[in-house]
C-alpha atoms as a PDB file:
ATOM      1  CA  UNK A   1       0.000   0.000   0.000  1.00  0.00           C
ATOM      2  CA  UNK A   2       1.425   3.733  -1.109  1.00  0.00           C
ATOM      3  CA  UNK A   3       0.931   6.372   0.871  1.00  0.00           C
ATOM      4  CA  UNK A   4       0.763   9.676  -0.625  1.00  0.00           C
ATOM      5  CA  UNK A   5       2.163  13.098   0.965  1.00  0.00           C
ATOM      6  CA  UNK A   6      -0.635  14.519   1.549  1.00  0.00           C
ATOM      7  CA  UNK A   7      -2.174  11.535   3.358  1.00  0.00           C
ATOM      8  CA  UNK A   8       0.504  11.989   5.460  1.00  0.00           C
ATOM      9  CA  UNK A   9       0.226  15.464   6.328  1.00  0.00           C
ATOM     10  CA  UNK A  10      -3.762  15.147   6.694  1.00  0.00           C
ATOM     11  CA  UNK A  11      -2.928  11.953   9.269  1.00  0.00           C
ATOM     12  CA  UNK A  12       0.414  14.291  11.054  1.00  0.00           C
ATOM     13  CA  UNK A  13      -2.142  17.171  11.729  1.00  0.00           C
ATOM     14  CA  UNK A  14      -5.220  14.401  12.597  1.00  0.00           C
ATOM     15  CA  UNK A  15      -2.936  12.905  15.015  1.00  0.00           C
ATOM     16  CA  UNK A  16      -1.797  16.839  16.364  1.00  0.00           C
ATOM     17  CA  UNK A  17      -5.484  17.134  17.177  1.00  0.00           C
ATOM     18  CA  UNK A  18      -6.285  14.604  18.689  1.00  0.00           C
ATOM     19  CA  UNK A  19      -3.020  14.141  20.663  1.00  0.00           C
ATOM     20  CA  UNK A  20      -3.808  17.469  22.249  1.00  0.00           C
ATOM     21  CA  UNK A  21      -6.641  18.203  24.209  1.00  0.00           C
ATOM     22  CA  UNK A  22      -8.478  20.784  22.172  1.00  0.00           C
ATOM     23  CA  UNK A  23     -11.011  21.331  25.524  1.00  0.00           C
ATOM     24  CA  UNK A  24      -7.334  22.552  27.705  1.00  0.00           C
ATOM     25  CA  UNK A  25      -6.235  24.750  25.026  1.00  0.00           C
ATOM     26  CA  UNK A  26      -9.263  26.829  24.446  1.00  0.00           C
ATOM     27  CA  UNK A  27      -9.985  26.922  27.808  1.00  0.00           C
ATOM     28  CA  UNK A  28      -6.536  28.498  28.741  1.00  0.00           C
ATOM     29  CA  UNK A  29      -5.962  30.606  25.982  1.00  0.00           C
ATOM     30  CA  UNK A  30     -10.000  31.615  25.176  1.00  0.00           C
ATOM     31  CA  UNK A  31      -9.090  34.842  27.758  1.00  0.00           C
ATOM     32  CA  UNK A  32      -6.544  35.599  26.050  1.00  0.00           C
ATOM     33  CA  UNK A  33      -7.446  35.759  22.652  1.00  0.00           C
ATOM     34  CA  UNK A  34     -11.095  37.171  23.425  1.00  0.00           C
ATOM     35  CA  UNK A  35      -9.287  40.068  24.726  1.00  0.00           C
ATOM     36  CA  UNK A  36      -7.288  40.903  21.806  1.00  0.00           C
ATOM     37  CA  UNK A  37     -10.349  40.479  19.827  1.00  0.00           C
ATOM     38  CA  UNK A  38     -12.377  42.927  21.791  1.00  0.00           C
ATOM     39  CA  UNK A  39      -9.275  45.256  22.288  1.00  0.00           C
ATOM     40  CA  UNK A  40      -9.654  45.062  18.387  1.00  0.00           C
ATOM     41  CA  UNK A  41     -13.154  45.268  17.579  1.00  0.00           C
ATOM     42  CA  UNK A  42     -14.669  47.299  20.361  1.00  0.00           C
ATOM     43  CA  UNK A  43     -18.113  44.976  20.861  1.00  0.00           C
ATOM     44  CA  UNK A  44     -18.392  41.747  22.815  1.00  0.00           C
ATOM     45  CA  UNK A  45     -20.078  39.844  20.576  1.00  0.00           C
ATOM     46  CA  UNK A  46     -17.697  40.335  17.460  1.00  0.00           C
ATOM     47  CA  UNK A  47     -15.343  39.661  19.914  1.00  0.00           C
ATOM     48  CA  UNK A  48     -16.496  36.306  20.664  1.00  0.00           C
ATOM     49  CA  UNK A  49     -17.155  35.249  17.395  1.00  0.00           C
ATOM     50  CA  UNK A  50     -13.917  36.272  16.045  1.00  0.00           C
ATOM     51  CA  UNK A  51     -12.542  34.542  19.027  1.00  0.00           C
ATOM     52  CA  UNK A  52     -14.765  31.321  18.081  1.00  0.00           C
ATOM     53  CA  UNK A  53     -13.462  31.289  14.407  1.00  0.00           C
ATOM     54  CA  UNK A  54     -10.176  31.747  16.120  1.00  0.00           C
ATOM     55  CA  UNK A  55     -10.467  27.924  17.831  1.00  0.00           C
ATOM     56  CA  UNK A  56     -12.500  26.822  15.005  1.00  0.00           C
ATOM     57  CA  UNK A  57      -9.520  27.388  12.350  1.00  0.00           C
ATOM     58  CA  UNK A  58      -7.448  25.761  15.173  1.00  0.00           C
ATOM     59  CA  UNK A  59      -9.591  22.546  15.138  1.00  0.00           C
ATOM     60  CA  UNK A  60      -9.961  22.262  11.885  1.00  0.00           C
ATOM     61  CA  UNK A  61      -6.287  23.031  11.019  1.00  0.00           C
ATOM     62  CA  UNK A  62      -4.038  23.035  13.678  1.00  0.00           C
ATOM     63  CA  UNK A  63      -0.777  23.828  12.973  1.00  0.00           C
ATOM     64  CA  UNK A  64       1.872  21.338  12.133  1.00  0.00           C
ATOM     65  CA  UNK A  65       3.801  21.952  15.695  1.00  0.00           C
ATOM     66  CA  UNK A  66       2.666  22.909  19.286  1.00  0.00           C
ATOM     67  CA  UNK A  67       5.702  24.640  20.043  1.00  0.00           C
ATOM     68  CA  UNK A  68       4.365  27.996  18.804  1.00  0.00           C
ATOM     69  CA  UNK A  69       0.700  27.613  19.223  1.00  0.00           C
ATOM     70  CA  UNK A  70       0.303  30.332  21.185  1.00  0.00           C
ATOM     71  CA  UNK A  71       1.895  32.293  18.607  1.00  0.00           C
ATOM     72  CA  UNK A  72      -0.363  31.412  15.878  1.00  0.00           C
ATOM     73  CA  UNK A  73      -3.352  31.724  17.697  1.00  0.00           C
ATOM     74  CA  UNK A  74      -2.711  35.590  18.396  1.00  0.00           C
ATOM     75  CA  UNK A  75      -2.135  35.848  14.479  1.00  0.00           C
ATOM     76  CA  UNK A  76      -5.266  34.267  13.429  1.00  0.00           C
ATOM     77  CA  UNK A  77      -6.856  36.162  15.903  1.00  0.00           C
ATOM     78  CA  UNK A  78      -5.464  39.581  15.243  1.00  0.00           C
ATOM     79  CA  UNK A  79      -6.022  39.021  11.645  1.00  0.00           C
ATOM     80  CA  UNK A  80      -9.401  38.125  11.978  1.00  0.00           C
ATOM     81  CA  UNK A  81      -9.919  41.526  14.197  1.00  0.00           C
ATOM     82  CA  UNK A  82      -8.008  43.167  11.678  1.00  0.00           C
ATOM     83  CA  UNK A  83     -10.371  42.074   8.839  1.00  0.00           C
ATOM     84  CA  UNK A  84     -13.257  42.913  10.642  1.00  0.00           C
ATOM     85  CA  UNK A  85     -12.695  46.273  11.010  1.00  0.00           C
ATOM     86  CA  UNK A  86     -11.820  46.881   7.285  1.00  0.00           C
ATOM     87  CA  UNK A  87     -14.905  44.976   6.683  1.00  0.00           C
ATOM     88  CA  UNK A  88     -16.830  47.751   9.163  1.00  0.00           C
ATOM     89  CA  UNK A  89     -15.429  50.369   7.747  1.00  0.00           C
ATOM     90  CA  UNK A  90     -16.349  49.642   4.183  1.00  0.00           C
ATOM     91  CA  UNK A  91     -19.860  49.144   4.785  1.00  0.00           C
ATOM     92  CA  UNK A  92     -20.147  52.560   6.435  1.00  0.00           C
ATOM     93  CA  UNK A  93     -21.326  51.525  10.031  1.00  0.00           C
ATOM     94  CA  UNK A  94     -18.312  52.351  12.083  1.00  0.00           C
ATOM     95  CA  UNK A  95     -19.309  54.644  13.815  1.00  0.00           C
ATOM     96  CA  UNK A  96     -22.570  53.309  14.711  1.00  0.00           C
ATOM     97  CA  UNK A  97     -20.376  50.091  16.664  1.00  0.00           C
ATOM     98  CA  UNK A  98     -18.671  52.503  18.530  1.00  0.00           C
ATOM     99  CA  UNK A  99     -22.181  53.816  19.850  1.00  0.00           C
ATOM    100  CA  UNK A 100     -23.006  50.354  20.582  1.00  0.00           C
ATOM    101  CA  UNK A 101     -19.952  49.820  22.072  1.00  0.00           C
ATOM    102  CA  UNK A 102     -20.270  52.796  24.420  1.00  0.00           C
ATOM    103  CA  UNK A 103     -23.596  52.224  25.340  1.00  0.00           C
ATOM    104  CA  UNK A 104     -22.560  48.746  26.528  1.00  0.00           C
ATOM    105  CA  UNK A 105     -19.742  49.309  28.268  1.00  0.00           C
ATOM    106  CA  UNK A 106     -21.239  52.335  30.174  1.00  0.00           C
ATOM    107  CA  UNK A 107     -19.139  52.686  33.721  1.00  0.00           C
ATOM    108  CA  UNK A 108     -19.516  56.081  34.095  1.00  0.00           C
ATOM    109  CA  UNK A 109     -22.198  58.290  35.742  1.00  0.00           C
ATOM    110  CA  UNK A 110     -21.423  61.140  33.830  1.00  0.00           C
ATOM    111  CA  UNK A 111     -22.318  61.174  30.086  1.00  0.00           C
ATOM    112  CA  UNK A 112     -20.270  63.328  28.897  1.00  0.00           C
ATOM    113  CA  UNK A 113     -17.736  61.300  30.283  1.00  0.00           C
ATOM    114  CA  UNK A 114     -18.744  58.521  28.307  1.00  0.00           C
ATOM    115  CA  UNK A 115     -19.334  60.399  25.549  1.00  0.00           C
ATOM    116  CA  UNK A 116     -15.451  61.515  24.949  1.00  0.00           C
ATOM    117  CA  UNK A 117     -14.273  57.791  25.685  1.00  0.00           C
ATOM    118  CA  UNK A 118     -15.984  56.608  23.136  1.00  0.00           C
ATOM    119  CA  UNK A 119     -15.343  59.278  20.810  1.00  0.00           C
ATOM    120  CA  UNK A 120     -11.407  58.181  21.652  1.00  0.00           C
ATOM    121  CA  UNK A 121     -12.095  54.306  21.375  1.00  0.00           C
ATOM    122  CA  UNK A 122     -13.100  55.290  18.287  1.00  0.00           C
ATOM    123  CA  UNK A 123     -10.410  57.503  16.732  1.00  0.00           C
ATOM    124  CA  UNK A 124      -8.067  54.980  18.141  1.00  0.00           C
ATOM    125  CA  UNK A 125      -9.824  51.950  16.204  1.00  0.00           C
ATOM    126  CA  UNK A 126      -9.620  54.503  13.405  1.00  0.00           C
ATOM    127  CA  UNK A 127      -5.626  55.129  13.521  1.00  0.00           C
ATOM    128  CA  UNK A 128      -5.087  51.343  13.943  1.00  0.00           C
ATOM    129  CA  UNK A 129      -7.083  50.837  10.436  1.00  0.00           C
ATOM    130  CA  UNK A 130      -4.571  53.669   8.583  1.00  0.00           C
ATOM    131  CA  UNK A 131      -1.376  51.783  10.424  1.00  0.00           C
ATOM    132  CA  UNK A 132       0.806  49.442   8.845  1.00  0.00           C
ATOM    133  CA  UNK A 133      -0.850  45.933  10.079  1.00  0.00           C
ATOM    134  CA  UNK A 134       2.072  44.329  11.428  1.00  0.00           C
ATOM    135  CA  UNK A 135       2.436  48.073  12.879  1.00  0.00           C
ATOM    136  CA  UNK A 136      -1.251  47.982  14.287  1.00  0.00           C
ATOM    137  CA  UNK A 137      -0.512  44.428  15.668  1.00  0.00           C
ATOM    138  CA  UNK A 138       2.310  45.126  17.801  1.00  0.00           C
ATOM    139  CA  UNK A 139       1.026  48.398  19.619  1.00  0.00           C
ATOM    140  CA  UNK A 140      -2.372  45.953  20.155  1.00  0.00           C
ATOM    141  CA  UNK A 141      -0.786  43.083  21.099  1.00  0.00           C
ATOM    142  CA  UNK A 142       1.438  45.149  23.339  1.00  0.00           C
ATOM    143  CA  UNK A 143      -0.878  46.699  24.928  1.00  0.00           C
ATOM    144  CA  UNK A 144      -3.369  43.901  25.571  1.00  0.00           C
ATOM    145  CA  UNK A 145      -0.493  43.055  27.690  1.00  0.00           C
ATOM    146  CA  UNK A 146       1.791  40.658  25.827  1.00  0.00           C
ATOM    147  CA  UNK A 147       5.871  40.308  26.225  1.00  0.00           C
ATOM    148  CA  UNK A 148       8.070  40.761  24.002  1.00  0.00           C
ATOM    149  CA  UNK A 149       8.478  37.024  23.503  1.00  0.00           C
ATOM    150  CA  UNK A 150       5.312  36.668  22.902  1.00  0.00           C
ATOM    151  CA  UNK A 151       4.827  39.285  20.657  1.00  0.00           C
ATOM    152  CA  UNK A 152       7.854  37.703  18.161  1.00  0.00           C
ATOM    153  CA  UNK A 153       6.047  34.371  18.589  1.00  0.00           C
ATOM    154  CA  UNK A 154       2.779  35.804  17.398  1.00  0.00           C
ATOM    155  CA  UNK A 155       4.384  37.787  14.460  1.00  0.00           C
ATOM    156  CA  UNK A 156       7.025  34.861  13.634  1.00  0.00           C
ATOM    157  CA  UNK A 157       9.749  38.120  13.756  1.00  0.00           C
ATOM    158  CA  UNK A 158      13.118  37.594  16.213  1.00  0.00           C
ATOM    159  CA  UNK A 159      12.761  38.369  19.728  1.00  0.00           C
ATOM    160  CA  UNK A 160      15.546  40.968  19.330  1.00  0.00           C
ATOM    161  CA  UNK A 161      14.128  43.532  16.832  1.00  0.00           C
ATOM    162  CA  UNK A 162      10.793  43.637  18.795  1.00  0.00           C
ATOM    163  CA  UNK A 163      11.705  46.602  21.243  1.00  0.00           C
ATOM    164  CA  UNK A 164      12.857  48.410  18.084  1.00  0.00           C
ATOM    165  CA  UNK A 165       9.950  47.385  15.894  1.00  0.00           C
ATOM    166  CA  UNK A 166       7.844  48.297  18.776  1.00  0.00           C
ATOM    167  CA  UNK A 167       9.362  51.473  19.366  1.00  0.00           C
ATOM    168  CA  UNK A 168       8.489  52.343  15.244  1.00  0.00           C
ATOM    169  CA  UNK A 169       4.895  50.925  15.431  1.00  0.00           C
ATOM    170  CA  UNK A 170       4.374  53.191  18.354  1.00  0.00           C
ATOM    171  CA  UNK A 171       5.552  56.177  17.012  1.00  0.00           C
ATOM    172  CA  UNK A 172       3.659  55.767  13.903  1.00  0.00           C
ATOM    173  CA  UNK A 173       0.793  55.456  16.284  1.00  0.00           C
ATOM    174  CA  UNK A 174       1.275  58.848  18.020  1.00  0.00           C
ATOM    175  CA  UNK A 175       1.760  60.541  14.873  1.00  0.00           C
ATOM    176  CA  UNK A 176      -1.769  59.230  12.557  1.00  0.00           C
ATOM    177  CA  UNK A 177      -3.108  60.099  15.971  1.00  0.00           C
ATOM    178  CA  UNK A 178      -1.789  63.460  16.071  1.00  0.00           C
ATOM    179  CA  UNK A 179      -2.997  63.919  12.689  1.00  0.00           C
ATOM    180  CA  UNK A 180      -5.839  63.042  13.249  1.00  0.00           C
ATOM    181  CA  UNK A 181      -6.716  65.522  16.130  1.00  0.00           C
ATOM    182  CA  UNK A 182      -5.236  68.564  13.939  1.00  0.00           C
ATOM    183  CA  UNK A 183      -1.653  68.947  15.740  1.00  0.00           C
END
């Protein structure tokens, strides 16, 4: 009996998932990635299903090794969030997701307060969009509190050009964003 390559890669990656335990790693990295994704997006229930087709590409594809799983999830993820807000802003409604957004995530008994926080959630979401994407990715994933290990594993880039890729992505950042307010 001859076994072709690609019956051999479709058995490697059948045997991947179910070697692992699919239930353990969604349930320890679900916070994780959910978090990016609403960091992203701005509304809980894009969030979740972006974070859902997140662990569904996982199970249906897993990657070929588990030593940078953790790495590939934040890229599928981040992509995904990515996409969606291109997607958003082409069909017009962005800035009716930020009022939706706003209205559920209302903390605050002032409303003016909440007014200006989601007019900033919103010009933020909007710089991201103009950025570079590996750009946009970094100053996300950075600040949804990720090291700088983690961020080269997520964006397959050496550990040692992070800080200064980091360091770029940021300023790029503060600079759309100063454009954007007229400075």
């Amino acid at each position: 009996m001859t076994v072709t390559s690609n019956e051999v890669d479709l058995g490697s990656k059948r045997a991947i998932a179910e070697s692992t335990n699919f239930e353990e790693i969604f349930l320890e990295n679900w916070p994780k990635i959910y978090g990016v994704l609403f960091r992203i997006v701005g509304e809980r229930a894009e969030a979740e299903d972006l974070a859902l087709e997140t662990f569904w590409r996982l199970y249906q594809n897993p990657p070929s090794s588990r030593d940078n799983l953790n790495g590939w999830l934040y890229r599928v993820a981040v992509n995904l969030g990515f996409n969606a807000i291109r997607a958003k802003k082409r069909r017009g409604r962005y800035e009716e997701v930020s009022g939706v957004l706003a209205l559920e995530t209302t903390t605050s008994e002032e409303p003016e307060d909440e007014v200006v926080r989601a007019e900033r959630r919103g010009e933020v979401q909007e710089v991201l969009a103009q950025m570079k994407p590996r750009s946009a990715q970094l100053v996300v994933l950075r600040y949804s509190g990720l090291s700088y290990t983690e961020l080269a594993a997520a964006l397959k880039v050496n550990p040692s050009s992070v800080g200064k890729m980091l360091a770029r992505a940021v300023e790029e950042f503060e600079q759309k964003y100063r454009q954007l307010q007229g400075e």
